[in-house]
Protein backbone atom coordinates (compact mmCIF):
# COMPACT_ATOMS: atom_id res chain seq x y z
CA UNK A 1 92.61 97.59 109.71
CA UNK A 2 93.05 93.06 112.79
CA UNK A 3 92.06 90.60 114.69
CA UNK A 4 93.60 88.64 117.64
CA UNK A 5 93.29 85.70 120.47
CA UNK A 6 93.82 87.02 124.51
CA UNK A 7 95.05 85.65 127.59
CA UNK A 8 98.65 85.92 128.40
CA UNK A 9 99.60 83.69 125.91
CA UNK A 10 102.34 83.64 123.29
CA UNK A 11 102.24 84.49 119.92
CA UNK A 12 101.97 86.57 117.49
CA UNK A 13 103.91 89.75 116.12
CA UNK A 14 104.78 92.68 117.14
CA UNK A 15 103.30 95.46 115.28
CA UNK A 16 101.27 96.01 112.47
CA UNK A 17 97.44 96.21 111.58
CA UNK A 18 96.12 92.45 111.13
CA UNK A 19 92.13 91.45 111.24
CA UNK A 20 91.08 87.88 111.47
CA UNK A 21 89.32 85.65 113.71
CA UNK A 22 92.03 82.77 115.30
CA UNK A 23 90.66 79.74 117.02
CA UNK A 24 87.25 80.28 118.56
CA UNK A 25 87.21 82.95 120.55
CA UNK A 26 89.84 85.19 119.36
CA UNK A 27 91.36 87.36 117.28
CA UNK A 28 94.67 87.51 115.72
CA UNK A 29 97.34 90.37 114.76
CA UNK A 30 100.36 91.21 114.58
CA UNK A 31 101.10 92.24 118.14
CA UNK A 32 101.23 88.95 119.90
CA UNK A 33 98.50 86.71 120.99
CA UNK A 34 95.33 88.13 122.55
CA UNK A 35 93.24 86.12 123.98
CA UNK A 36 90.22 86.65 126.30
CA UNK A 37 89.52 84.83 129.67
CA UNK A 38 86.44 82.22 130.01
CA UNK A 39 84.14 82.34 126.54
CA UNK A 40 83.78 85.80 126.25
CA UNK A 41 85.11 87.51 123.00
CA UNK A 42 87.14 90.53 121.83
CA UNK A 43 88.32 92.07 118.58
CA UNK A 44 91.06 94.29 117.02
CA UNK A 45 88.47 96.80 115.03
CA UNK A 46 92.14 98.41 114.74
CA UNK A 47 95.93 97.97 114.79
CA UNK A 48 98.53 100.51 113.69
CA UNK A 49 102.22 99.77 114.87
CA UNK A 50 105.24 101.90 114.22
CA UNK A 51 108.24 100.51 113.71
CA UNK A 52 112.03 102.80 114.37
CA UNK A 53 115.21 101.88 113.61
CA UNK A 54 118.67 103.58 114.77
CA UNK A 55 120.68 100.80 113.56
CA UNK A 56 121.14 99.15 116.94
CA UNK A 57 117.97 99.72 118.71
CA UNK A 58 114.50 98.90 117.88
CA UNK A 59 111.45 101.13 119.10
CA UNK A 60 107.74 99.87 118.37
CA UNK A 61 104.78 101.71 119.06
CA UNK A 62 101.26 99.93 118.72
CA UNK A 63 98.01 101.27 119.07
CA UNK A 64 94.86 99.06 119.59
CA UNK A 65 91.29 100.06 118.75
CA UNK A 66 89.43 96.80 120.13
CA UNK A 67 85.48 95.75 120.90
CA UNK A 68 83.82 92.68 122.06
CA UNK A 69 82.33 91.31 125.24
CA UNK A 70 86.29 90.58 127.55
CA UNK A 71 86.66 92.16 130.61
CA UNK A 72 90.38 91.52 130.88
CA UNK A 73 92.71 90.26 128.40
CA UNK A 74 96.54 89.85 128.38
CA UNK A 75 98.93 89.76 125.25
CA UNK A 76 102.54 88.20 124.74
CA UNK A 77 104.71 89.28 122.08
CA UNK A 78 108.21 88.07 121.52
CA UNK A 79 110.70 90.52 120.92
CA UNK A 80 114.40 89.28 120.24
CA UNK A 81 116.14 90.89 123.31
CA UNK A 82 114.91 92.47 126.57
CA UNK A 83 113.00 95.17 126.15
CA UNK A 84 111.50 98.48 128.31
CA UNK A 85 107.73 98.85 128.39
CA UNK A 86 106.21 102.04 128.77
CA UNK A 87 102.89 104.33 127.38
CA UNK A 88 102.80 105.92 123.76
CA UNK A 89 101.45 109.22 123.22
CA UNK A 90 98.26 108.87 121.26
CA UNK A 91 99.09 111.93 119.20
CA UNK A 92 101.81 109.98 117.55
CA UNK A 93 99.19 108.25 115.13
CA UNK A 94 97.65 111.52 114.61
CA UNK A 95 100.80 113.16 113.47
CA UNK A 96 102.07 110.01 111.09
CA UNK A 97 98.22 110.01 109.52
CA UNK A 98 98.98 114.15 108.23
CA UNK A 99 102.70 113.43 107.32
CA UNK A 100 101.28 110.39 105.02
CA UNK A 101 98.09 111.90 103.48
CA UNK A 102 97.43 111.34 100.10
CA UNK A 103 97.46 114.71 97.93
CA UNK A 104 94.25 115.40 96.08
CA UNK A 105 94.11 116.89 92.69
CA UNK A 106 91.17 117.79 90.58
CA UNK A 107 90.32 116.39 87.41
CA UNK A 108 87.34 117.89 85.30
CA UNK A 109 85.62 115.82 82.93
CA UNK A 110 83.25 117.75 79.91
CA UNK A 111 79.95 115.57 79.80
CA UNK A 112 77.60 114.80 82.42
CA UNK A 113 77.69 111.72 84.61
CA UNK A 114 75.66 109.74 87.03
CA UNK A 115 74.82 112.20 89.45
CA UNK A 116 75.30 115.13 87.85
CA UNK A 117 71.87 117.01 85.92
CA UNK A 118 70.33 116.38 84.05
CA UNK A 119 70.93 112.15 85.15
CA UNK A 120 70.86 113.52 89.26
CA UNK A 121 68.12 112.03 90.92
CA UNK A 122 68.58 114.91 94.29
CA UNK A 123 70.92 117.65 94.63
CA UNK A 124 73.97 116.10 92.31
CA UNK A 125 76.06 114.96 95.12
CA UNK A 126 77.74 112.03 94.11
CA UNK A 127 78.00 108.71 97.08
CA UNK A 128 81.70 109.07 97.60
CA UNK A 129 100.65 91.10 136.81
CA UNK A 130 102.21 88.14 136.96
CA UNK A 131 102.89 86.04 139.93
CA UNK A 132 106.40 84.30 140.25
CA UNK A 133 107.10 82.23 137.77
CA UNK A 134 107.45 78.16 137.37
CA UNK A 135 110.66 76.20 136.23
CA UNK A 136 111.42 77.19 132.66
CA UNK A 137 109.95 80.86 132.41
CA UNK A 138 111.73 83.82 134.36
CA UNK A 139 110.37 86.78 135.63
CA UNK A 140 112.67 89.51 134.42
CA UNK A 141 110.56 92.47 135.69
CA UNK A 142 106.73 93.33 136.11
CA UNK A 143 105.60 97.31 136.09
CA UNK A 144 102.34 98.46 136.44
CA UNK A 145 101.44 101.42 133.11
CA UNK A 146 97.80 102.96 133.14
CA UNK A 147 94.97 99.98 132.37
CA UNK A 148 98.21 97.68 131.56
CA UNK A 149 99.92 95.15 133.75
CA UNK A 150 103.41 94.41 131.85
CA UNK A 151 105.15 91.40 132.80
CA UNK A 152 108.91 91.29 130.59
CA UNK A 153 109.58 86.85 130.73
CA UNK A 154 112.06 84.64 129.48
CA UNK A 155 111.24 80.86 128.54
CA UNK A 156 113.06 78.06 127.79
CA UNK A 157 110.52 75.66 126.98
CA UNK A 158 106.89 76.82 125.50
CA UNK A 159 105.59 74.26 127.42
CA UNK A 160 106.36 75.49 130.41
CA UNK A 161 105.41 78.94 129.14
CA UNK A 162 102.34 77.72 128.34
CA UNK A 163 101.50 76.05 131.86
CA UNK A 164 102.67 79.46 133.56
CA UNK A 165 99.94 81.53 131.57
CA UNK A 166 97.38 78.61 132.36
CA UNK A 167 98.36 78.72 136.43
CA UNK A 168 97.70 82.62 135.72
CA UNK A 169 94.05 82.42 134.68
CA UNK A 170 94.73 81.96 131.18
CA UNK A 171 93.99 78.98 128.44
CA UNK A 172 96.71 78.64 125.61
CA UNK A 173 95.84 76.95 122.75
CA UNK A 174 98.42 73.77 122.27
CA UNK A 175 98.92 74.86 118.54
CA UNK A 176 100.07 78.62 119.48
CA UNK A 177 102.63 77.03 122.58
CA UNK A 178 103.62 74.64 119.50
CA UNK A 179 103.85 78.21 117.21
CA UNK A 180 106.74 79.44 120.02
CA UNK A 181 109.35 76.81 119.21
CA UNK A 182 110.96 79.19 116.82
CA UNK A 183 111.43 81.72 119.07
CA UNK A 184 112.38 79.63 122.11
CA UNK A 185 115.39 78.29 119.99
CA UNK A 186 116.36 81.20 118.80
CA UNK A 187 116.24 82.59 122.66
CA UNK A 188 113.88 85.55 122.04
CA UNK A 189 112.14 87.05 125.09
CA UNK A 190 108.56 87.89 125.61
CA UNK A 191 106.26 90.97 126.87
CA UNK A 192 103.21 89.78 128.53
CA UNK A 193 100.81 92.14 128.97
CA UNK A 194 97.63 91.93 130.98
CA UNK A 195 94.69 94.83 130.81
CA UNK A 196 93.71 95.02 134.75
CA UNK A 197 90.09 95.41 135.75
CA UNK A 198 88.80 98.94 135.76
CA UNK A 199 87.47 100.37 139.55
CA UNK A 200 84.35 101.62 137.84
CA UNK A 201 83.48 97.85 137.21
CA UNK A 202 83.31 99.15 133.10
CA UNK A 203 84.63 96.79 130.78
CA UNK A 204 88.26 98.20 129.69
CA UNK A 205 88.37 96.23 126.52
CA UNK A 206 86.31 99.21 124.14
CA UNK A 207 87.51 101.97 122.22
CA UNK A 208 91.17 102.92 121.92
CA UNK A 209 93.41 101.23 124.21
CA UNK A 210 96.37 103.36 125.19
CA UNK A 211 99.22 103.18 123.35
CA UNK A 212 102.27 101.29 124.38
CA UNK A 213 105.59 101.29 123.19
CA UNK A 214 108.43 98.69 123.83
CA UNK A 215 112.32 100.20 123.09
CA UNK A 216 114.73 96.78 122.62
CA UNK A 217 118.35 95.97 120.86
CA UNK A 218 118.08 94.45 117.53
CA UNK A 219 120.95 93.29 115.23
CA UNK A 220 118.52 94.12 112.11
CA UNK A 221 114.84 95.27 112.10
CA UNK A 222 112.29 92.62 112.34
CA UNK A 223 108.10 92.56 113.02
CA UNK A 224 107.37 89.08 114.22
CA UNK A 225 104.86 87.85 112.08
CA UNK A 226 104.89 84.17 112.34
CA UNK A 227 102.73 83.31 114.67
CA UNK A 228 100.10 84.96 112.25
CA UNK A 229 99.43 81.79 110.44
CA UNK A 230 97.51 80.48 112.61
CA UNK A 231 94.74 82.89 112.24
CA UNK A 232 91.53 81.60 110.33
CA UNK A 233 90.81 84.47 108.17
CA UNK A 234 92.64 86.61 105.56
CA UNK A 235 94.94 88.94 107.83
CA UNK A 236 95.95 92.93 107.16
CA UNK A 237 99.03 94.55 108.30
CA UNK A 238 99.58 98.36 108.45
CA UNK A 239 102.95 99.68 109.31
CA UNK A 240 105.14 102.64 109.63
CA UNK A 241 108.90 102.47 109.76
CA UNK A 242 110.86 105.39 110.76
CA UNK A 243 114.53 104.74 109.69
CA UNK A 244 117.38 106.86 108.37
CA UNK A 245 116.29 105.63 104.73
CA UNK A 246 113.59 104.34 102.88
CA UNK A 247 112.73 100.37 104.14
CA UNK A 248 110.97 97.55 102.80
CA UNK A 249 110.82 93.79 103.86
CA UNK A 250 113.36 91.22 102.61
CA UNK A 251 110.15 88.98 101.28
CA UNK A 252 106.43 88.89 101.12
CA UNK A 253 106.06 85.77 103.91
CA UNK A 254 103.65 84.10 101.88
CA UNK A 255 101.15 87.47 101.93
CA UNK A 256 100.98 89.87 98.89
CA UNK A 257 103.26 91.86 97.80
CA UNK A 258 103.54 94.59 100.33
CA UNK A 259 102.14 97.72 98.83
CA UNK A 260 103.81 101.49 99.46
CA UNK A 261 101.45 103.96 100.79
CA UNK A 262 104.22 106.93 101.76
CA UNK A 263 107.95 107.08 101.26
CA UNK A 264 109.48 110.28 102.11
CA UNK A 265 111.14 112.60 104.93
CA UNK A 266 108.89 113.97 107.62
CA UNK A 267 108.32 117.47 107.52
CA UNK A 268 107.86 120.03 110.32
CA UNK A 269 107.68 117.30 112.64
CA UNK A 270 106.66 118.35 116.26
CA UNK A 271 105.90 117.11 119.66
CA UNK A 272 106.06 112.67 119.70
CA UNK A 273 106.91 112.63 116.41
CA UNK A 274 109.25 115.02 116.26
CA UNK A 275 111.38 112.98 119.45
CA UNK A 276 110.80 109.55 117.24
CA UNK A 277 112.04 110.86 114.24
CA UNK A 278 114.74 112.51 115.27
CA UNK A 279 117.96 110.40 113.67
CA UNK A 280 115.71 108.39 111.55
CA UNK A 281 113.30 110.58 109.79
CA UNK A 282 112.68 108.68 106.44
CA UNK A 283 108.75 107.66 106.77
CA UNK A 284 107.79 104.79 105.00
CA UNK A 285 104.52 103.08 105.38
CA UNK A 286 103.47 100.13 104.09
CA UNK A 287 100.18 98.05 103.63
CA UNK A 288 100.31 93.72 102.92
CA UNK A 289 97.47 91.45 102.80
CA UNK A 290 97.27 87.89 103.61
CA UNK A 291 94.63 86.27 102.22
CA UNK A 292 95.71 82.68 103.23
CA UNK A 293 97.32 83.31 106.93
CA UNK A 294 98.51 79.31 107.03
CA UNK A 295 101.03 80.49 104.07
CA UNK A 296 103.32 82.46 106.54
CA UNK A 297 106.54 80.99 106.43
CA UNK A 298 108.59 83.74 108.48
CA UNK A 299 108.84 87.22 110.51
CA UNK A 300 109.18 90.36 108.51
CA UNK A 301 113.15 91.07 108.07
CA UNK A 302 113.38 94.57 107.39
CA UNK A 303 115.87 95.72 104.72
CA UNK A 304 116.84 99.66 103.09
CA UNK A 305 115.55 99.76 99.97
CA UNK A 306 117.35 100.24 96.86
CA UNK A 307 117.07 103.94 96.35
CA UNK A 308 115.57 106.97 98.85
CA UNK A 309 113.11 108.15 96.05
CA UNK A 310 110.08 109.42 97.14
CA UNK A 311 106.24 108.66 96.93
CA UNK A 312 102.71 109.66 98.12
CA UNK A 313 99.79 108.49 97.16
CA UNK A 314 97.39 111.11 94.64
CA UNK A 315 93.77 111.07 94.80
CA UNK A 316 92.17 112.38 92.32
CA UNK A 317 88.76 114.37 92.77
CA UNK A 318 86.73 114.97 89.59
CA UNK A 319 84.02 117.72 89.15
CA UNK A 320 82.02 118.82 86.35
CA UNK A 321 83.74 121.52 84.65
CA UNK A 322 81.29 124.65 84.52
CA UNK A 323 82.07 128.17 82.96
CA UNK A 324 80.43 131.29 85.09
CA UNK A 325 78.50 128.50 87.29
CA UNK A 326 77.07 126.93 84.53
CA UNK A 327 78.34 123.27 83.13
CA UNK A 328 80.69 123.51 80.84
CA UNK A 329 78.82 121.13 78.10
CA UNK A 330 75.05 122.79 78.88
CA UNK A 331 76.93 125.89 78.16
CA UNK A 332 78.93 125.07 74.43
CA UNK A 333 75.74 123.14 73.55
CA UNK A 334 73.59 126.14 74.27
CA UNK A 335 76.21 128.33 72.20
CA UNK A 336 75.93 125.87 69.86
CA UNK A 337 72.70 125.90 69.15
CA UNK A 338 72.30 129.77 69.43
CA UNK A 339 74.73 129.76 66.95
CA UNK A 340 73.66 127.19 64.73
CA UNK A 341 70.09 129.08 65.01
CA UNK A 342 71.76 132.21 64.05
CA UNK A 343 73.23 130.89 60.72
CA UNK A 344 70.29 129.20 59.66
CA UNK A 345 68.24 132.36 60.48
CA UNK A 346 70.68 134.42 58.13
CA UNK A 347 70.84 132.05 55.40
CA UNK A 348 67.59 132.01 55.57
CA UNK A 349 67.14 135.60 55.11
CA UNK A 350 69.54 135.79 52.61
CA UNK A 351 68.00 132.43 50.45
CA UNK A 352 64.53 134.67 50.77
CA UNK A 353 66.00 138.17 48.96
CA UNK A 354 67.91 136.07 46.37
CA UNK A 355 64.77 134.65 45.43
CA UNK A 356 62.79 137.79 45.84
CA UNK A 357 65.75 139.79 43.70
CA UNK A 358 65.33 136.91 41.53
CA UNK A 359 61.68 137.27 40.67
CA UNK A 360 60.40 138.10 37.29
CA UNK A 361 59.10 141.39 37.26
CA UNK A 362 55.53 141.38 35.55
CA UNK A 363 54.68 144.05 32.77
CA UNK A 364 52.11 146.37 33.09
């Protein structure tokens, strides 16, 4: 699961999985603001964001899966110092989904149920590029990676911010330049990010975007999530965190209380993971709803947790038990009754000779 506003504008997060319409037309998450140009529309149908943590440097990786009617779209997130921009490798998500499978295990259960004969009503199946910038806002650098045009800014004023993304094409909603203060007095920086048109005149905002991944210093892990409240409907947030321990946030923001999906090392880790990892491979991921987005009070501080212990999730898959193909209950009921038939067919038999040895014998 995500949801977010477009046009270079600030805002937002930086990584996670969040759903929710913002102010009309957008979408918000927790990966900045997105915002599409003119009154077209666009939606995060997905968000997954890694988070890794050396103890000085911060890495996040963030994949979109997005869908609407944009043909361009630009994203700012604030990160605390200056970062590097470059592509993710798509098999990164790949690799963190097998590492934090859930184990199955079977469970049989005797009698029949719904969907299982003689109840089943078929075959038994169960339904299972910025220009230069204005006074107040700095350029720092501007690179140009796949369908992305990164921009890496400084701003001393969200006001000013907020008139450079306007003189770029872009409307910012006064509430989200209002939503920057925080980070403009604590000095953050900011990654603009602008999708550039596609030569085959296709739109560009469908489907998987391509990964991108920002490396900056950080004096303790955060994911900006602030910005987040000013989304109009209930948020998610998905997120890995690769660390040399087990993690967890300092508080709950005003969400739920985060929920553990996967705590443990990673195992036979190869190719993007495997470079990641490397240092930090204690894989924790983590799922938090937010039912009431205006209740965020804060970013996500990220903390170790109290002990290393591990955890995956078990599903449990239950099946009829059956003995030599046949359910186990049509089968002990059958025996059962053949049984039951077979005693009553003996003491029958042996009620009829006592009563024939029994007999008076007449005299002749």
């Amino acid at each position: 699961m995500r949801t977010t506003p477009r046009i270079l504008t600030l805002v937002l997060t930086l990584l996670g999985i969040q759903l929710a319409w913002l102010a009309a037309p957008a979408y918000a998450c927790g990966c900045g603001a997105m915002i599409p140009g003119g009154h077209t529309q666009v939606r995060v149908d997905r968000e997954v964001s890694v988070v890794r943590w050396d103890g000085r440097q911060e890495q996040i990786v963030m994949s979109l899966t997005v869908a609407g009617t944009a043909d361009r779209a630009a994203w700012i997130m604030p990160v605390p110092h200056r970062a590097t921009v470059r592509l993710g490798d798509r098999r990164l998500f790949e690799q963190l989904q097998e590492q934090t499978a859930p184990e199955h295990r079977t469970r049989y259960y005797f009698w029949p149920r719904s969907g299982d004969w003689p109840f089943a009503s078929g075959d038994g199946a169960s339904a299972a590029a910025p220009p230069a910038a204005g006074a107040g806002v700095g350029v720092v650098g501007r690179q140009r990676l796949g369908p992305f045009d990164v921009a890496r800014l400084t701003a001393d004023d969200p006001a000013a911010l907020s008139d450079w993304l306007h003189r770029n094409g872009f409307a910012l909603p006064a509430r989200l330049a209002q939503a920057l203060q925080p980070y403009v007095d604590r000095h953050w920086e900011y990654v603009a990010i602008r999708l550039a048109p596609r030569s085959d005149g296709r739109t560009a905002l469908y489907g998987a975007l391509d990964p991108l991944h920002l490396t900056f210093a950080a004096d303790a892990p955060v994911y900006p999530m602030r910005l987040s409240r000013l989304a109009a409907n209930p948020q998610s947030l998905g997120l890995y965190l690769l660390a040399a321990h087990r993690m967890e946030p300092r508080t709950t923001i005003g969400g739920d209380r985060p929920k553990v999906t996967f705590a443990g090392r990673v195992r036979d880790a190869r190719g993007p993971l495997a470079g990641l990892s490397r240092g930090t491979d204690y894989l924790t991921a983590l799922d938090q709803e937010f039912p009431v987005p205006s209740r965020i009070d804060g970013d996500h501080e990220l903390r170790r947790a109290a002990t290393d212990r591990a955890y995956r999730e078990v599903v449990y898959d239950y099946r009829l038990r059956e003995i030599a193909g046949l359910p186990a209950w049509l089968a002990a009921t059958g025996g059962v009754l053949v049984v039951s038939a077979a005693v009553i067919a003996v003491c029958t038999v042996r009620a009829t000779r006592r009563r024939t040895s029994r007999a008076p014998v007449p005299n002749l």
